[in-house]
N, C-alpha and C. Protein backbone atom coordinates (compact mmCIF):
# COMPACT_ATOMS: atom_id res chain seq x y z
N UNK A 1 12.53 7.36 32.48
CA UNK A 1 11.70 7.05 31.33
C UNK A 1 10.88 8.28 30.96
N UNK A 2 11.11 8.72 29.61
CA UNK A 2 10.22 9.87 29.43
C UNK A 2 8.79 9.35 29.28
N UNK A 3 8.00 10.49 29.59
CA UNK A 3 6.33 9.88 29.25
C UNK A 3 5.81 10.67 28.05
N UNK A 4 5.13 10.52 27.60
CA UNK A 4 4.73 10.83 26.42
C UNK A 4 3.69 11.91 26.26
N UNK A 5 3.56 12.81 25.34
CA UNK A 5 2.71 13.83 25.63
C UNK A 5 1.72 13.59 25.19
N UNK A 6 0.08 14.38 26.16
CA UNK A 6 -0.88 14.12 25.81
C UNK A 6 -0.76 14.53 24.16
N UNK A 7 -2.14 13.62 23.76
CA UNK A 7 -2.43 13.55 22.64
C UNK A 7 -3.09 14.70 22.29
N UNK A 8 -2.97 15.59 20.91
CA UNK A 8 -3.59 16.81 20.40
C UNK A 8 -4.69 16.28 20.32
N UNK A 9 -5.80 17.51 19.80
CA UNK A 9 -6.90 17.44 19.68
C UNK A 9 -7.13 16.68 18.02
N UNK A 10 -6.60 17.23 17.37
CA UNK A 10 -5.80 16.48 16.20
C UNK A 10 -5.99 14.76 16.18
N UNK A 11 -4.80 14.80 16.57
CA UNK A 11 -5.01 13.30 16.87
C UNK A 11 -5.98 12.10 17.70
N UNK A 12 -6.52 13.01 18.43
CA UNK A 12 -7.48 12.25 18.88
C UNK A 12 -9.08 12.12 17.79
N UNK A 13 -9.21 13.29 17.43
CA UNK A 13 -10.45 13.38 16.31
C UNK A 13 -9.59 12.08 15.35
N UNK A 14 -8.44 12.11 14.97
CA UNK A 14 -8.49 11.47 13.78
C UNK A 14 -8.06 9.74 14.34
N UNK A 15 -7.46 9.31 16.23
CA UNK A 15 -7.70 8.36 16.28
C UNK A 15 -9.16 7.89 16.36
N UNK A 16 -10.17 9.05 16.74
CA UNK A 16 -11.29 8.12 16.83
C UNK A 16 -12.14 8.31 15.31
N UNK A 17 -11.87 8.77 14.51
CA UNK A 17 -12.34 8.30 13.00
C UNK A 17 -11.60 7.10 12.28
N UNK A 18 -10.27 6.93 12.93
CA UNK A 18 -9.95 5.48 12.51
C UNK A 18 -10.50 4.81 12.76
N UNK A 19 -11.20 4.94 14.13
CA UNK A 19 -11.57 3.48 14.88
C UNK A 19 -12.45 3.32 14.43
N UNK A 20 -13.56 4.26 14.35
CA UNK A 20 -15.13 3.93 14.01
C UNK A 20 -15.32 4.04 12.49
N UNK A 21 -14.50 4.68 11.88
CA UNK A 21 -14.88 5.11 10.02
C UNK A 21 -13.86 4.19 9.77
N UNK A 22 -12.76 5.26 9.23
CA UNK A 22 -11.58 4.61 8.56
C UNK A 22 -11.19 3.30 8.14
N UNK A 23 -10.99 2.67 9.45
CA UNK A 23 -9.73 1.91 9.54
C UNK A 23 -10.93 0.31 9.17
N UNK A 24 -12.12 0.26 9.76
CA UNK A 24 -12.79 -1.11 9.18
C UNK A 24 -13.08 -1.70 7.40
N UNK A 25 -13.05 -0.16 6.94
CA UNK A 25 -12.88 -0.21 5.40
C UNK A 25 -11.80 -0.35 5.07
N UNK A 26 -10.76 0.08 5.27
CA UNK A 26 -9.26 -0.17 4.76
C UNK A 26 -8.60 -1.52 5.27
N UNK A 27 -9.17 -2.17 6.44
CA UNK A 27 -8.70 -3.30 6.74
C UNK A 27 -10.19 -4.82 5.98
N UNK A 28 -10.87 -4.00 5.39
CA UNK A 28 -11.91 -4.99 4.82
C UNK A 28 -11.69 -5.66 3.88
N UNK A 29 -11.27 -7.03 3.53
CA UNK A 29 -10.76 -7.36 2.29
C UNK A 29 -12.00 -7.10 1.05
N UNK A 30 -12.98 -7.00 1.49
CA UNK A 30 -15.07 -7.10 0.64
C UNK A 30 -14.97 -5.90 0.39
N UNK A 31 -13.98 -4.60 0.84
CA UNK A 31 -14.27 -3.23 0.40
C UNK A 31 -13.72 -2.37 -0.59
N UNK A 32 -14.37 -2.47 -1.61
CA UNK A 32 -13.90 -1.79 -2.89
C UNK A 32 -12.99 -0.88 -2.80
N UNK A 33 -12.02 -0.97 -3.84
CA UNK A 33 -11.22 0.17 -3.94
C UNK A 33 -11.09 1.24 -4.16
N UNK A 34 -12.51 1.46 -4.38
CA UNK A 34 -12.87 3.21 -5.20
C UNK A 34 -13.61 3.33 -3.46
N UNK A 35 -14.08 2.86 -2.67
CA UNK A 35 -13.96 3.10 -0.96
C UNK A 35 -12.63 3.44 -0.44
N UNK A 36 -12.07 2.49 -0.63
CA UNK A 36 -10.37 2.37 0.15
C UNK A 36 -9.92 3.83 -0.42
N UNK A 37 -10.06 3.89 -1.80
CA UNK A 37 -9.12 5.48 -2.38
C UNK A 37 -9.93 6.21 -1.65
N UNK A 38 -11.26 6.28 -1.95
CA UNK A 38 -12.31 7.54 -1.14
C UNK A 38 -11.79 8.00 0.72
N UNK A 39 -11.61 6.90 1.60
CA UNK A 39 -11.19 6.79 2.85
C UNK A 39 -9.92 7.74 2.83
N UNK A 40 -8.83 6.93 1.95
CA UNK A 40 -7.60 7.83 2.22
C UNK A 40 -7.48 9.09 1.65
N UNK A 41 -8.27 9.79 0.63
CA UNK A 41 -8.63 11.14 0.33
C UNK A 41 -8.89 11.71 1.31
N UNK A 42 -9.94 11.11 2.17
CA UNK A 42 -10.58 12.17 3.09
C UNK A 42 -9.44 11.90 4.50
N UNK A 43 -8.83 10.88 4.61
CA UNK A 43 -7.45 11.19 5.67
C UNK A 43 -6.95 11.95 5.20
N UNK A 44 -5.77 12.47 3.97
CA UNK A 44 -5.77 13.30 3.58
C UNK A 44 -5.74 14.70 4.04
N UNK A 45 -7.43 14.86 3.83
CA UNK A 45 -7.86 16.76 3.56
C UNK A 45 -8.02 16.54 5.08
N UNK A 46 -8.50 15.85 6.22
CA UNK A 46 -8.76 16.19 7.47
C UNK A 46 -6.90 16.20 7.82
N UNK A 47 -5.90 15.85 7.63
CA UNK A 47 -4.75 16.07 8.37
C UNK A 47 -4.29 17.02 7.76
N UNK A 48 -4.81 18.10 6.96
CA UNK A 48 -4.46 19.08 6.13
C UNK A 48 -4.74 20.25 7.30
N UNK A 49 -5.77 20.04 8.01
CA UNK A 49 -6.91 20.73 9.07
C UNK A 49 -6.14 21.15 10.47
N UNK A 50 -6.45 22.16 11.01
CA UNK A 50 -6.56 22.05 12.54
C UNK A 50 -7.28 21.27 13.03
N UNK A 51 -7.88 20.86 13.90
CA UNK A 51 -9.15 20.42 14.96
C UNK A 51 -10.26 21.21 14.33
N UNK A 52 -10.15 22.63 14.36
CA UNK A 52 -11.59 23.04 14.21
C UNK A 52 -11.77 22.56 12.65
N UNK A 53 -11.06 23.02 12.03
CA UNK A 53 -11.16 22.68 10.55
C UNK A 53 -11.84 20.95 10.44
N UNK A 54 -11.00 20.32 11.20
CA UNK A 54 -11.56 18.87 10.56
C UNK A 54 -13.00 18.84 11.74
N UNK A 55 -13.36 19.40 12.67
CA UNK A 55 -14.50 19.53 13.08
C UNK A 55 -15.41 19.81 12.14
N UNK A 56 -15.60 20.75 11.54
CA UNK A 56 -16.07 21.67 10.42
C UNK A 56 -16.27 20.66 9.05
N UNK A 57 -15.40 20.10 8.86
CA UNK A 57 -15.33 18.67 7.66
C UNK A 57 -16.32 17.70 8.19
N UNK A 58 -16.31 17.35 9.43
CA UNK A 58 -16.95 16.32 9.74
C UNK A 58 -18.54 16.72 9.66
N UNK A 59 -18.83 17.66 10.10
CA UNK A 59 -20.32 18.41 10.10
C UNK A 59 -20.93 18.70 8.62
N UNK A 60 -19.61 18.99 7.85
CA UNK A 60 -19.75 19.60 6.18
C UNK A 60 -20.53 17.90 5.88
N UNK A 61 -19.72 17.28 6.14
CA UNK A 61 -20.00 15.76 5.35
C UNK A 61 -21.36 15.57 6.09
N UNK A 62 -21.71 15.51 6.88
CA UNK A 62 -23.12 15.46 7.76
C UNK A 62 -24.14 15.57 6.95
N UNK A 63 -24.23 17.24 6.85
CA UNK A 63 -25.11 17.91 6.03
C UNK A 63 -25.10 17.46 4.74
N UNK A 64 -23.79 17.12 4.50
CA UNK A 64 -24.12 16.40 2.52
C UNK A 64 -23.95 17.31 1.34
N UNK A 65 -22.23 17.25 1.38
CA UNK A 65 -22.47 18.09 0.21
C UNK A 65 -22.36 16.80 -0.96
N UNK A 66 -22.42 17.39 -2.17
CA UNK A 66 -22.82 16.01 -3.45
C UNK A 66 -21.46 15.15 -3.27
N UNK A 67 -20.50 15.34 -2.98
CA UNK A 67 -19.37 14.50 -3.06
C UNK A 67 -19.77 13.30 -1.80
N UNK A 68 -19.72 14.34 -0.38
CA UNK A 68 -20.15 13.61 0.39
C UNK A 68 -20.91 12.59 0.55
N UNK A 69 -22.10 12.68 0.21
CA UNK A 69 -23.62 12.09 0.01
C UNK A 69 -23.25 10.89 -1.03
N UNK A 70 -22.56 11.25 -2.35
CA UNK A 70 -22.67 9.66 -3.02
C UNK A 70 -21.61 8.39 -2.22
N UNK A 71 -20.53 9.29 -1.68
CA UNK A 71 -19.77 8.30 -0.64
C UNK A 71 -20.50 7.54 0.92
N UNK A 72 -21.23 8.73 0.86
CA UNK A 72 -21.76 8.37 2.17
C UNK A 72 -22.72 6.70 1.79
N UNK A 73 -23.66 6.94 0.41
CA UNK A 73 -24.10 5.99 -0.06
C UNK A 73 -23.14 4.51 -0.19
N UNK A 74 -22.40 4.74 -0.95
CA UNK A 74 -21.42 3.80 -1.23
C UNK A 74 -21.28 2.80 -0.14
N UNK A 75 -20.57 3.97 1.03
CA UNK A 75 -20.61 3.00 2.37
C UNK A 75 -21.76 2.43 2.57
N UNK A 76 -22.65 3.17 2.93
CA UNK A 76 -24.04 2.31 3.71
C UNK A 76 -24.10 1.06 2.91
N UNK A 77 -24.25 1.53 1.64
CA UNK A 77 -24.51 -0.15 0.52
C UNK A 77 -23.66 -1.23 0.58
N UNK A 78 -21.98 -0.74 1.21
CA UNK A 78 -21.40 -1.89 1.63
C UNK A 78 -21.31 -2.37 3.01
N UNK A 79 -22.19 -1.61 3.58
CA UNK A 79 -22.35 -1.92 5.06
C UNK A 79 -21.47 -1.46 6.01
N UNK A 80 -20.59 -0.46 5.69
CA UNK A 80 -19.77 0.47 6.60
C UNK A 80 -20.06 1.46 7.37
N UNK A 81 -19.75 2.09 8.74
CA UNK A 81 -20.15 3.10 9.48
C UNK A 81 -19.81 4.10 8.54
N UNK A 82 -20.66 5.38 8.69
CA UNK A 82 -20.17 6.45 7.71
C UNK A 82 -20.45 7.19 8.93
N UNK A 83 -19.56 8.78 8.66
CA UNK A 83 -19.65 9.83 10.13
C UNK A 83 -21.05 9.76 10.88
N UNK A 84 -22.35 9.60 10.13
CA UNK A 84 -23.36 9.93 10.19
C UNK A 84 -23.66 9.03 11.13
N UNK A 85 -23.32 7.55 11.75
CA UNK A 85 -23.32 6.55 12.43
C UNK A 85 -22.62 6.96 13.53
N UNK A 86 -21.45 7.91 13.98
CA UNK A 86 -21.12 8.67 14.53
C UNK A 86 -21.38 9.76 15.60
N UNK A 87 -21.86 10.44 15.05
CA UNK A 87 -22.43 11.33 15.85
C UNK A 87 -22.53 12.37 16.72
N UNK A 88 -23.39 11.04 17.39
CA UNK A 88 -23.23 11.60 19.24
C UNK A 88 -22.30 10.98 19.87
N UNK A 89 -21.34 10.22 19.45
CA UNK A 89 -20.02 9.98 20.22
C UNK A 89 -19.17 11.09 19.71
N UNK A 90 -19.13 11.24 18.40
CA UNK A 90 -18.35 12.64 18.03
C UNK A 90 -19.19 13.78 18.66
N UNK A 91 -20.17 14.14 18.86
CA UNK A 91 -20.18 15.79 19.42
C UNK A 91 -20.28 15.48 20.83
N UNK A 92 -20.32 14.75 21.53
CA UNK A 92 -19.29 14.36 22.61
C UNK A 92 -18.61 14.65 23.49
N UNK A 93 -17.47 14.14 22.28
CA UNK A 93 -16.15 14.27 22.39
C UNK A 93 -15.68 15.35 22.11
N UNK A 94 -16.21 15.89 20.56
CA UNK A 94 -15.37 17.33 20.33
C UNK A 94 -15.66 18.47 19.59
N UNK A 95 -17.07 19.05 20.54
CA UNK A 95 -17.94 20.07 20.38
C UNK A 95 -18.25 20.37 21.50
């Protein structure tokens, strides 16, 4: 039986933004679709990334640039984790 190779750094940043960001908005039936499009944009530009790169995205969105910041709103108002809820399980893990 072959075993399977560890998981990239890659994939692990982006399984654990499914778990905690992503994936509760896209599986939310209450979550708007201009969220749902916003979510899969930013899957997207982070699988566009190395690790450091989507490291670097995740921190960019932190700080708030204007795109960031009105999404970041959006979520909170529908009651979704946004990176910022995040954190210290992300620098963690992969910083």
């Amino acid at each position: 039986m072959k075993q399977a190779a560890p998981a990239t750094k890659e994939q692990r940043i982006m399984a654990f933004l499914h778990e905690r960001v992503f994936d509760p908005v896209l599986a939310s039936p209450t979550a708007s679709e201009r969220l749902k499009q916003g979510i899969r944009q930013t899957i997207v530009r982070l699988r566009q990334r190395d690790a450091a790169g989507m490291i670097h995205f995740f921190w960019s969105a932190i700080v708030g640039t204007e795109r960031s910041t009105r999404f970041a709103a959006l979520m909170r108002e529908a009651g979704f984790d946004r990176f910022e809820e995040t954190i210290d399980d992300f620098r963690a893990q992969f910083t």
